[in-house]
Protein backbone atom coordinates (compact mmCIF):
# COMPACT_ATOMS: atom_id res chain seq x y z
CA UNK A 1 79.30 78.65 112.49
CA UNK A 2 81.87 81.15 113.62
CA UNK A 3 81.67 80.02 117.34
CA UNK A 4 83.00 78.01 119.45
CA UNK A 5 81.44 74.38 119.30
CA UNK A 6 81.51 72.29 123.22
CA UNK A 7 79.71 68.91 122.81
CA UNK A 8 76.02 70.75 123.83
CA UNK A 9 76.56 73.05 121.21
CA UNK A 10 77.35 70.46 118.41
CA UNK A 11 74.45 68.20 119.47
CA UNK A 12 72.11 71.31 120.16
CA UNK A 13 73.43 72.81 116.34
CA UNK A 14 72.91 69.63 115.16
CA UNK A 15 69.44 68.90 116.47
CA UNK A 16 67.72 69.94 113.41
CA UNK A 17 69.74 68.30 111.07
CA UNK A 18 69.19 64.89 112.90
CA UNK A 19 65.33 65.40 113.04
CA UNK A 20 65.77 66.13 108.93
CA UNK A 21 67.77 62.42 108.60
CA UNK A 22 64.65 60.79 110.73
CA UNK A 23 62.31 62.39 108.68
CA UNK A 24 64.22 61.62 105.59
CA UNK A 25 64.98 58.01 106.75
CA UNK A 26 61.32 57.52 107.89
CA UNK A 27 59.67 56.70 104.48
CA UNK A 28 61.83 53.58 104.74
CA UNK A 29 60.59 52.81 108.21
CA UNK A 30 57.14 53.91 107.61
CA UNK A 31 57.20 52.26 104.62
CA UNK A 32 58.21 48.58 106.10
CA UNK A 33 55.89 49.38 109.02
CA UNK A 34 52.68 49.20 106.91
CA UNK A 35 54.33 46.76 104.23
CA UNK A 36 54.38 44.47 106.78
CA UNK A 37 51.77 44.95 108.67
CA UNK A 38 49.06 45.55 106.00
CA UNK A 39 50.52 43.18 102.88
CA UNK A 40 52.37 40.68 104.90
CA UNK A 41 56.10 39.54 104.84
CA UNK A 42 56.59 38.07 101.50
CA UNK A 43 55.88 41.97 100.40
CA UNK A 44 58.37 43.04 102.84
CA UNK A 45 61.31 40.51 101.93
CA UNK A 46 60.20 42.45 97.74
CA UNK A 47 60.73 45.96 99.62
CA UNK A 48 63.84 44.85 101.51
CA UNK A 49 65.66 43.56 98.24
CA UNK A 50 65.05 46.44 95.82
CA UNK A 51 65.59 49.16 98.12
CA UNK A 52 69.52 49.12 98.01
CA UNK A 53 69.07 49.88 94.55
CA UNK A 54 66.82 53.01 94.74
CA UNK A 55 69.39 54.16 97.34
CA UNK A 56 72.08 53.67 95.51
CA UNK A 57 71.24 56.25 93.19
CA UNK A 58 69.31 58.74 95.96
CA UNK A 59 73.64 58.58 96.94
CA UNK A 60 74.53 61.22 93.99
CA UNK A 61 72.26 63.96 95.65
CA UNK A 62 74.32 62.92 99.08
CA UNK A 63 77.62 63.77 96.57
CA UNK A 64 75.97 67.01 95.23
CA UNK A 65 75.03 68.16 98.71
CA UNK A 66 78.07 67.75 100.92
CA UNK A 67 80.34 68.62 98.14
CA UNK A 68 79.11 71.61 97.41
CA UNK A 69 78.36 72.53 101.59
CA UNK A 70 81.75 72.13 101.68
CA UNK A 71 82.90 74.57 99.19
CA UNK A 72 79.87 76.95 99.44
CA UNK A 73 81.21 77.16 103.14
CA UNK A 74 84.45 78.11 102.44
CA UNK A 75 83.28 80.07 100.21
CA UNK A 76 81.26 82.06 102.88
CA UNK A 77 83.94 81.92 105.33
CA UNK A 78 86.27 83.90 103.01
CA UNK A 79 83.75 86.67 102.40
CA UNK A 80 82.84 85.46 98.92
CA UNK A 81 78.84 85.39 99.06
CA UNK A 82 78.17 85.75 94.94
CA UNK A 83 81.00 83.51 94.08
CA UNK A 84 79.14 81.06 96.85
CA UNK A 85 75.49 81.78 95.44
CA UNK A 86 76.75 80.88 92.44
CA UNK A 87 78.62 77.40 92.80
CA UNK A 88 75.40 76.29 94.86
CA UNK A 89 73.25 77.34 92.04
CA UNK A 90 75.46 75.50 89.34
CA UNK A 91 75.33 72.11 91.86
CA UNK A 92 71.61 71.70 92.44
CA UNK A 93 70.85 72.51 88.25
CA UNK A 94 73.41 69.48 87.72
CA UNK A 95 72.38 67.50 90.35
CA UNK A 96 68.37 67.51 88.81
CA UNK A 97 69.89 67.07 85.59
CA UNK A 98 71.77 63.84 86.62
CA UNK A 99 68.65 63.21 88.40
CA UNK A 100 66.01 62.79 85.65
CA UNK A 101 68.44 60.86 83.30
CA UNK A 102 69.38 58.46 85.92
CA UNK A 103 65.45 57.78 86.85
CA UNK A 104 64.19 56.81 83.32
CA UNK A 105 67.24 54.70 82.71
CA UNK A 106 66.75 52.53 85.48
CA UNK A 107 62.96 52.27 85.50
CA UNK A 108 63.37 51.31 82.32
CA UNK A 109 66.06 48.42 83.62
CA UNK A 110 63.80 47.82 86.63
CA UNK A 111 63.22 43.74 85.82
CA UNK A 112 66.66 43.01 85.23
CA UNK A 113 68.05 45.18 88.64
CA UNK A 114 64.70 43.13 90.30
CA UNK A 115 66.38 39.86 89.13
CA UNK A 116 69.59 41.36 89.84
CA UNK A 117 69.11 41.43 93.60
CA UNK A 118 67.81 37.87 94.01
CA UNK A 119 64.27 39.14 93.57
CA UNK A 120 61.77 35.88 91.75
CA UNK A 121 58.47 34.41 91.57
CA UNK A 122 56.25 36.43 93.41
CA UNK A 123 58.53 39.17 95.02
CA UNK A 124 59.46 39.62 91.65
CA UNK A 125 56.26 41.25 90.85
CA UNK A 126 55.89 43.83 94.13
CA UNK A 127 59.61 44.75 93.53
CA UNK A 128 59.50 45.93 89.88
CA UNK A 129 56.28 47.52 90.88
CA UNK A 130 58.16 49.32 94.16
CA UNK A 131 61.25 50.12 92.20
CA UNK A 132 59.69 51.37 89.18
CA UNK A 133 57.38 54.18 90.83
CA UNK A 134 60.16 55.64 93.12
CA UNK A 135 62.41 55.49 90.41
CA UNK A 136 60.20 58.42 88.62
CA UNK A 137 60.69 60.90 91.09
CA UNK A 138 64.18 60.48 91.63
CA UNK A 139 65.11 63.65 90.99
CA UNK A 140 63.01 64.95 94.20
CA UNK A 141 64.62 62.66 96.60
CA UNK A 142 67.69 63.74 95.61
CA UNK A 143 66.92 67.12 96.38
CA UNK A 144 65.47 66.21 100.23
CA UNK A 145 68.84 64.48 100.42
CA UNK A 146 71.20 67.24 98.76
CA UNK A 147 69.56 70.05 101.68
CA UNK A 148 70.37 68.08 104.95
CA UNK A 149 73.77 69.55 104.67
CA UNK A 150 72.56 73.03 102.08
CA UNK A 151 70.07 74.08 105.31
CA UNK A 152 72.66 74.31 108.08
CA UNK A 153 75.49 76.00 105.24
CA UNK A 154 72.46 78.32 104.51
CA UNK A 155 72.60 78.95 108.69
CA UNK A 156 68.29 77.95 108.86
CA UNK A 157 68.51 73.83 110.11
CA UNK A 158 65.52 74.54 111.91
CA UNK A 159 63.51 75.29 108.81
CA UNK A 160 64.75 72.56 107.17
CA UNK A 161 63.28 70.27 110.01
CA UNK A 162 60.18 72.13 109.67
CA UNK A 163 59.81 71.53 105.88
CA UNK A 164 61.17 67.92 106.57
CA UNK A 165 58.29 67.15 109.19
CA UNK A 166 56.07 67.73 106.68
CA UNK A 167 57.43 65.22 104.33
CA UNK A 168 57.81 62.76 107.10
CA UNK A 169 54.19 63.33 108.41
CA UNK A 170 53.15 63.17 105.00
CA UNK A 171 54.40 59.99 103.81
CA UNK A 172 53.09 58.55 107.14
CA UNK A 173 49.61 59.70 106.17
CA UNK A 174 49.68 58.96 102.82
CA UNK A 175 51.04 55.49 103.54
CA UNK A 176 47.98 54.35 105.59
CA UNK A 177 45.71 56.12 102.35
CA UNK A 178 47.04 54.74 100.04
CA UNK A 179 47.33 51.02 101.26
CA UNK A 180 44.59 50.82 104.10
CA UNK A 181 41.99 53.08 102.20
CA UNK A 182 42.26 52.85 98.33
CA UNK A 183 43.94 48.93 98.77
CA UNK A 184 46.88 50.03 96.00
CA UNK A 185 49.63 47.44 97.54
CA UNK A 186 53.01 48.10 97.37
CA UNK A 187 52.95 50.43 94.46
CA UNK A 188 50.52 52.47 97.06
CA UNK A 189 53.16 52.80 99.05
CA UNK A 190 55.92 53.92 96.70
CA UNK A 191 53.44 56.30 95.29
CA UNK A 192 53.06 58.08 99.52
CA UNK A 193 56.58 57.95 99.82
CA UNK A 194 57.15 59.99 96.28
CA UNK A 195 54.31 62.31 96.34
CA UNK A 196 55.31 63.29 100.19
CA UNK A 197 58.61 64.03 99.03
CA UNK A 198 57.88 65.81 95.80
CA UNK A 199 55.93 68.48 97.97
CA UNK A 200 59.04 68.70 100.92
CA UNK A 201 61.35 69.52 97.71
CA UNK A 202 59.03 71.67 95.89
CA UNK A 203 58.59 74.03 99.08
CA UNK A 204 62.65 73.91 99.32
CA UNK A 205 63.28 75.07 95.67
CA UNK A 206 60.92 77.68 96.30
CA UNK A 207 62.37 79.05 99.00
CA UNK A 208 65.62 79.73 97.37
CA UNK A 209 64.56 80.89 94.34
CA UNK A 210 63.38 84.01 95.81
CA UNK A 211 64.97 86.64 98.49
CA UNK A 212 65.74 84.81 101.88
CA UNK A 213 67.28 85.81 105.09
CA UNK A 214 70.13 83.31 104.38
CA UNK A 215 73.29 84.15 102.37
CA UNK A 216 72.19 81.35 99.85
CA UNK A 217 69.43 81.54 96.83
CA UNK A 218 70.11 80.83 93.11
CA UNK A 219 71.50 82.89 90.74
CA UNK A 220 73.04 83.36 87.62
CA UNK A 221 76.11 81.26 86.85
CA UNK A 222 79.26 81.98 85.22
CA UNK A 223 82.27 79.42 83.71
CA UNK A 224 83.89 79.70 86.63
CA UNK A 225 81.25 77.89 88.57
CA UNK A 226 81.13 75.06 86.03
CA UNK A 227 85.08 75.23 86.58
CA UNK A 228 84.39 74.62 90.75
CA UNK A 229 81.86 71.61 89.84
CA UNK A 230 84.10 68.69 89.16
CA UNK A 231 86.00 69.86 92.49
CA UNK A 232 82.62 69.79 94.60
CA UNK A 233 82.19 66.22 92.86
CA UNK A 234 85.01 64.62 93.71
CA UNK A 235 85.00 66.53 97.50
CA UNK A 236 81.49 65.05 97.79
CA UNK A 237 82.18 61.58 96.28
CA UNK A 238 82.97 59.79 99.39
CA UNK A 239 79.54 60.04 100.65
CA UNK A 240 78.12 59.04 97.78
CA UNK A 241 80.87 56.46 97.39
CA UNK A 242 79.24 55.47 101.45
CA UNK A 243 75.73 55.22 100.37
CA UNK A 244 76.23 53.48 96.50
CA UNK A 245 78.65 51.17 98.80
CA UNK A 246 76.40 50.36 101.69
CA UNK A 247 73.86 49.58 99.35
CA UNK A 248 75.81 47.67 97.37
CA UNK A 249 77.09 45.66 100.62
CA UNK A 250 73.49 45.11 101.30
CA UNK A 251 72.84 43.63 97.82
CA UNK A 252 75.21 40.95 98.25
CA UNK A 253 74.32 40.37 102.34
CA UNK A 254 70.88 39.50 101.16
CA UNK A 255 72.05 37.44 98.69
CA UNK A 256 74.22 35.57 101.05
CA UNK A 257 71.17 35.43 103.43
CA UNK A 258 68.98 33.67 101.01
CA UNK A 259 71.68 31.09 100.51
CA UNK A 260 72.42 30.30 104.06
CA UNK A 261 68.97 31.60 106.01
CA UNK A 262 66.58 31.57 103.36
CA UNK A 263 63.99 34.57 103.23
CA UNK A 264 63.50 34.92 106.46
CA UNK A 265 67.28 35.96 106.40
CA UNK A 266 66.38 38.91 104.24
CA UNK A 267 63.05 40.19 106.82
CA UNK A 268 65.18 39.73 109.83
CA UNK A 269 67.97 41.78 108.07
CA UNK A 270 65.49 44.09 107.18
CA UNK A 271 64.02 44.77 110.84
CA UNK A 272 67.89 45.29 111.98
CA UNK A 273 68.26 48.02 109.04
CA UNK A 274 65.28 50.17 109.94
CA UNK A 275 66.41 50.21 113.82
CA UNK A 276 69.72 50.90 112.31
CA UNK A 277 67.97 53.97 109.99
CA UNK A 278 66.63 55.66 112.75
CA UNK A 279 70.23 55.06 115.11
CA UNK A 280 72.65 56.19 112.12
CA UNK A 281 70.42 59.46 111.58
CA UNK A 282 71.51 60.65 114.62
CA UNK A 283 75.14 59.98 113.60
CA UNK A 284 74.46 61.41 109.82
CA UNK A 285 72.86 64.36 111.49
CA UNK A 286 75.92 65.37 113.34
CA UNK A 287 77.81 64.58 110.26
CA UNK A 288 76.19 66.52 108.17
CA UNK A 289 76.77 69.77 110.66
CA UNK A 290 80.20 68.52 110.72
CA UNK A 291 81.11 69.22 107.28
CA UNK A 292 79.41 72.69 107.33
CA UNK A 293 81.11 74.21 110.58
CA UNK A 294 84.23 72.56 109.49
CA UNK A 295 84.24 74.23 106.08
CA UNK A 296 83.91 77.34 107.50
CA UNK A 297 86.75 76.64 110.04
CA UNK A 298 88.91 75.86 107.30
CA UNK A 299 87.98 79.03 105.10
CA UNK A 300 88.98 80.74 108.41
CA UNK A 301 91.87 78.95 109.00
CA UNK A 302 90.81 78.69 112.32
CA UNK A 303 93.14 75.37 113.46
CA UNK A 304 92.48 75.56 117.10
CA UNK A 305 88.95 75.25 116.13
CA UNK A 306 89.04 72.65 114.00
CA UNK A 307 91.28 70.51 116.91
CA UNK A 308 88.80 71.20 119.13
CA UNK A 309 85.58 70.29 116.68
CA UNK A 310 87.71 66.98 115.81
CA UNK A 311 87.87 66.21 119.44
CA UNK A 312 84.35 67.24 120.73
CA UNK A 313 83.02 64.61 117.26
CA UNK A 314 84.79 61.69 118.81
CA UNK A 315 83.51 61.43 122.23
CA UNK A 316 80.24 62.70 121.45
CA UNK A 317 79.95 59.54 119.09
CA UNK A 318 81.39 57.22 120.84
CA UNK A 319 79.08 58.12 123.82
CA UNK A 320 76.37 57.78 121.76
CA UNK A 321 76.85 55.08 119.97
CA UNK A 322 77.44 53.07 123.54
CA UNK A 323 74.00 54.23 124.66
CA UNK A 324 72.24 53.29 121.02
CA UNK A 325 73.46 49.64 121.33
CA UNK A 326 72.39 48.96 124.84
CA UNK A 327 69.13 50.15 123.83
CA UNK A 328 68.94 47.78 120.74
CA UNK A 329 70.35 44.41 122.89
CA UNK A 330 67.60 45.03 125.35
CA UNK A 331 64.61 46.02 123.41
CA UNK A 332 64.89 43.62 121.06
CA UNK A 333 61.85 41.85 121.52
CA UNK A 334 59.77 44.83 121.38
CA UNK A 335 62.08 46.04 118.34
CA UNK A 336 61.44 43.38 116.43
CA UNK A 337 57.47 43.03 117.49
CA UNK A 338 57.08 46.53 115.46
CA UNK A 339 57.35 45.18 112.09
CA UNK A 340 56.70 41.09 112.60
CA UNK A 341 55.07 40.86 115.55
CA UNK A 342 52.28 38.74 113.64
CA UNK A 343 54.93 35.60 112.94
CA UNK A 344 56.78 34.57 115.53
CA UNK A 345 59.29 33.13 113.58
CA UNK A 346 60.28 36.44 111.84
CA UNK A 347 60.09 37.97 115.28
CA UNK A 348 62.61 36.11 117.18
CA UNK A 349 65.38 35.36 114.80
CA UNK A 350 64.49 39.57 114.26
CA UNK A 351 65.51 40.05 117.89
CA UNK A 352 68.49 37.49 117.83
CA UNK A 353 69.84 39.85 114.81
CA UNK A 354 69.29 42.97 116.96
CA UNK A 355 71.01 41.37 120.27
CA UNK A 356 74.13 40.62 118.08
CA UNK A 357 74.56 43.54 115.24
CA UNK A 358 73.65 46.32 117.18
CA UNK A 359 77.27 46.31 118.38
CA UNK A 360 78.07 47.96 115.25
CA UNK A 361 76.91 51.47 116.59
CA UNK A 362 79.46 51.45 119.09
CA UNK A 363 81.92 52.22 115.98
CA UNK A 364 79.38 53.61 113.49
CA UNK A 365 79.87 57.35 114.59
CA UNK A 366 83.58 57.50 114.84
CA UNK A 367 83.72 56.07 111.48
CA UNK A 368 81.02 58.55 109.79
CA UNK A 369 82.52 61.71 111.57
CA UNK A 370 85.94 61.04 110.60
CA UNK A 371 84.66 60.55 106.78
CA UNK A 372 82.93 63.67 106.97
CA UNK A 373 85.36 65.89 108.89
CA UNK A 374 87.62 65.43 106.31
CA UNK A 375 84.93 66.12 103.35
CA UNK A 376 84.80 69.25 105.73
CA UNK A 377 88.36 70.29 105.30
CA UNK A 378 88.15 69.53 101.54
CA UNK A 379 90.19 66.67 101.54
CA UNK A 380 88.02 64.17 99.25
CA UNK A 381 90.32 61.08 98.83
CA UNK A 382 91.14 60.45 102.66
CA UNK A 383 87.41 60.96 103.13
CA UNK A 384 86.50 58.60 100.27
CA UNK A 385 88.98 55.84 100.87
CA UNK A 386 87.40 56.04 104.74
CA UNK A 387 83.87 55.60 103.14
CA UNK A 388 85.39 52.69 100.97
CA UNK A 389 86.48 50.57 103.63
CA UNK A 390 83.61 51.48 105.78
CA UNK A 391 80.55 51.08 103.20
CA UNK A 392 82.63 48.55 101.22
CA UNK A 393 85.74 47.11 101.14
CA UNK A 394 85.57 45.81 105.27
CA UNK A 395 81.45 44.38 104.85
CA UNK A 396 81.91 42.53 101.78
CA UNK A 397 84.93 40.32 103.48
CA UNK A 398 83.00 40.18 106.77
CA UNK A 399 79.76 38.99 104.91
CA UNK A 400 82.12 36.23 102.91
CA UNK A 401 84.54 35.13 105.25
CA UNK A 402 82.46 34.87 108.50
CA UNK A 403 80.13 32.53 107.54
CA UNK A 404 82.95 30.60 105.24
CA UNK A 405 85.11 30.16 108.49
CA UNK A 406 82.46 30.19 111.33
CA UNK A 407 79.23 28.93 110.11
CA UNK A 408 76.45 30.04 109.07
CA UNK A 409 75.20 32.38 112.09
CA UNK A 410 78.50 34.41 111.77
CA UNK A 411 77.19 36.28 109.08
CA UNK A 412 75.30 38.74 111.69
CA UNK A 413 78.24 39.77 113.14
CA UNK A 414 79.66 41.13 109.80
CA UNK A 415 78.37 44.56 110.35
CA UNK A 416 79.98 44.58 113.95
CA UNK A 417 83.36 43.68 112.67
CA UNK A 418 83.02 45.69 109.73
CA UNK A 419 83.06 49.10 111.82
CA UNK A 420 85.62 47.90 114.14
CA UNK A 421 88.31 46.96 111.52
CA UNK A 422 87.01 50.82 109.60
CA UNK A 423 87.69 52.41 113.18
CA UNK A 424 91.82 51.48 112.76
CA UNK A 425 91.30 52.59 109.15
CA UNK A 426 89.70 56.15 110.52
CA UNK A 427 92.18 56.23 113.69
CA UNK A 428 95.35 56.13 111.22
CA UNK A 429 93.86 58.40 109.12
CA UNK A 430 93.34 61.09 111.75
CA UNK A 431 96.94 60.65 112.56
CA UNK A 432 98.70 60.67 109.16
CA UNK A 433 96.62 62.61 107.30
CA UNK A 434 95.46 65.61 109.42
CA UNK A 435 98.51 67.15 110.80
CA UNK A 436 98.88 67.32 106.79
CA UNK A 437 95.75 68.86 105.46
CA UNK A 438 95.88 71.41 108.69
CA UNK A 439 99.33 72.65 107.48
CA UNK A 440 98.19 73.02 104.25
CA UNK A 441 95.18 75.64 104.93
């Protein structure tokens, strides 16, 4: 992290870190893949309405993980490797904690969130029954998500891609097993996804509970890492504040799907969002190596650096992001074949979506660096109020007011104008804010 980053070293750097988001993304793909395919669509729509919720929650690990990157970088850059074994120690045993209560209370509430999100009559049924099971092993997803950002601080991404394969080939395996072999339905497929991702977490823990090459394992902790918590909470809270408020965006979107497309509305949504998965993990991924090498600028003080990381993030997403939404407008057909290519109904108002809110990637990087660059430089608030208007504040007005004023069919172009009107919000951010936060180191 001490070099200096050009755009093939960020991408190459962040490599590993990508191939952990489209591991840790692909039990939702996988999942919807065999859903569909094996059970059929109305099992699909019950998957696509309770998910939001379960990832609502998996957020808090997001919170634990880049919050305490963050400061366990620093930490590292100014020489301080105890202090930082420490403070990463005192994260992850609050994280599980926060983990475990936060699983039983909401499997027990898992009818009324069901209801909640517009589930009834028979979806009802296979989303309690979804929702319930991964809601037991909360704690381990929140792990898997905490370590996309603790494996490149720790300075071994590649491992963490290798322990994240697993999980990902796993859950793919397990999937087919459970559903195609032993005929368990949807809770079958809950059950792969939690079981794959209880063993990729159990294999991390280990590893840093004993001697490692890295500068990282767990340790004894003192007051004053309880002290550092609440900071690496509220440093972190703006990606959790992005995933509890892109999840619930995507409550209410499907709610105002089934009142002006009906359920189809909610599986053509659906199809977008798993194209989407695997697109934004490329954009997380660099994120998440983002808030890492920027940490450790900052515990440097290194300010040319950090211009020049600041720069390199920009173009590199925006480049990206370009070539992501071509690929989406003119695939779309084949896109949307993956996971309905049985009805053609679901399949071409599938690739319609695709054709028209793709053109959110163009934005979707920009936005996400700029949130995490600032996590990076410990700056929490400009960094949460970023995620607000990106996960939150911009989609829920889009999602109301477009169809309101334009019909009906505006509603797919929410999550286009959502990231365009969050791109001003990130562009006066970068040039208010920064110049203030780099005098300050």
């Amino acid at each position: 992290m001490s070099e200096h980053f050009t755009y093939q070293k960020l991408l190459r750097y962040s490599l590993p870190s990508i191939g952990n988001m489209l591991v840790l993304t692909s039990f939702q793909v996988v999942d919807g893949f065999f859903v569909s395919n094996l059970l059929g669509v109305t099992q699909l729509e019950s998957v696509n309405l309770i998910y939001p919720i379960f990832m609502v929650l998996q957020a808090v690990g997001y919170m634990f993980g880049a919050g305490s990157s963050a400061h366990v970088a620093k930490t590292l850059g100014e020489g301080r490797k105890e202090k930082a074994r420490e403070y990463f120690t005192m994260a992850m045993m609050a994280m599980i904690v926060t983990g475990v209560v936060l699983g039983l209370i909401c499997s027990l509430m898992m009818p009324s969130l069901a209801r909640l999100v517009g589930a009834s009559g028979a979806t009802l049924e296979h989303s309690i029954a979804y929702g319930r099971t991964l809601m037991y092993f909360l704690p381990v997803f929140m792990v898997n998500c905490a370590f996309q950002t603790l494996w490149i601080t720790a300075g071994k991404p590649a491992l963490g891609l290798c322990i994240s394969l697993i999980y990902g080939i796993g859950n793919a395996i397990l999937d087919w097993l459970m559903m195609a072999v032993f005929h368990l339905g949807i809770t079958g497929a809950a059950l792969a996804t939690s079981i794959a991702s209880s063993i990729s977490a159990l294999i991390t823990l280990q590893y840093f509970f004993r001697e490692n090459p890295t500068p990282l394992r767990f340790s004894t902790v003192s007051k004053d890492s309880l002290k550092h918590l609440r900071n690496e909470m509220t440093n972190g809270s703006s990606e959790m504040v992005e995933g509890i408020a892109g999840n619930f965006t995507a409550i209410l979107t499907n709610h105002q799907l089934l009142r002006y497309v009906g359920d189809l509305g909610v599986v053509a949504n659906g199809v977008f969002n798993y194209v989407l998965a695997v697109f934004m993990s490329v954009f997380f991924g660099i994120s998440t190596t983002t808030v890492s090498v920027a940490g450790y600028k900052a515990g440097q003080k290194d300010k040319r650096e950090l211009n020049s990381l600041l720069k390199t993030n920009i173009l590199l997403n925006f480049s990206i992001g370009a070539v992501m939404t071509a690929t989406a407008v003119l695939l779309a057909n084949p896109l949307a074949s993956i996971f309905v290519g049985y009805d053609v109904s679901a399949r071409e108002l599938s690739a319609h979506v695709l054709r028209i809110s793709s053109f959110a990637c163009l934005f979707y990087g920009f936005d996400i660096v700029t949130s995490s660059f600032f996590t990076g430089l410990g700056d929490g608030v400009t960094s949460a109020v970023v995620a607000v208007f990106m996960a939150l504040l911009v989609p829920i007005a889009s999602i109301y007011l477009l169809p309101l004023c334009f019909g009906a069919q505006a509603i797919w172009f929410s999550a286009p104008c959502s990231t365009a009107v969050t791109a001003i919000v990130c562009a006066f951010c970068i040039w208010k804010r920064y110049p203030k936060r780099l005098a300050s180191l």
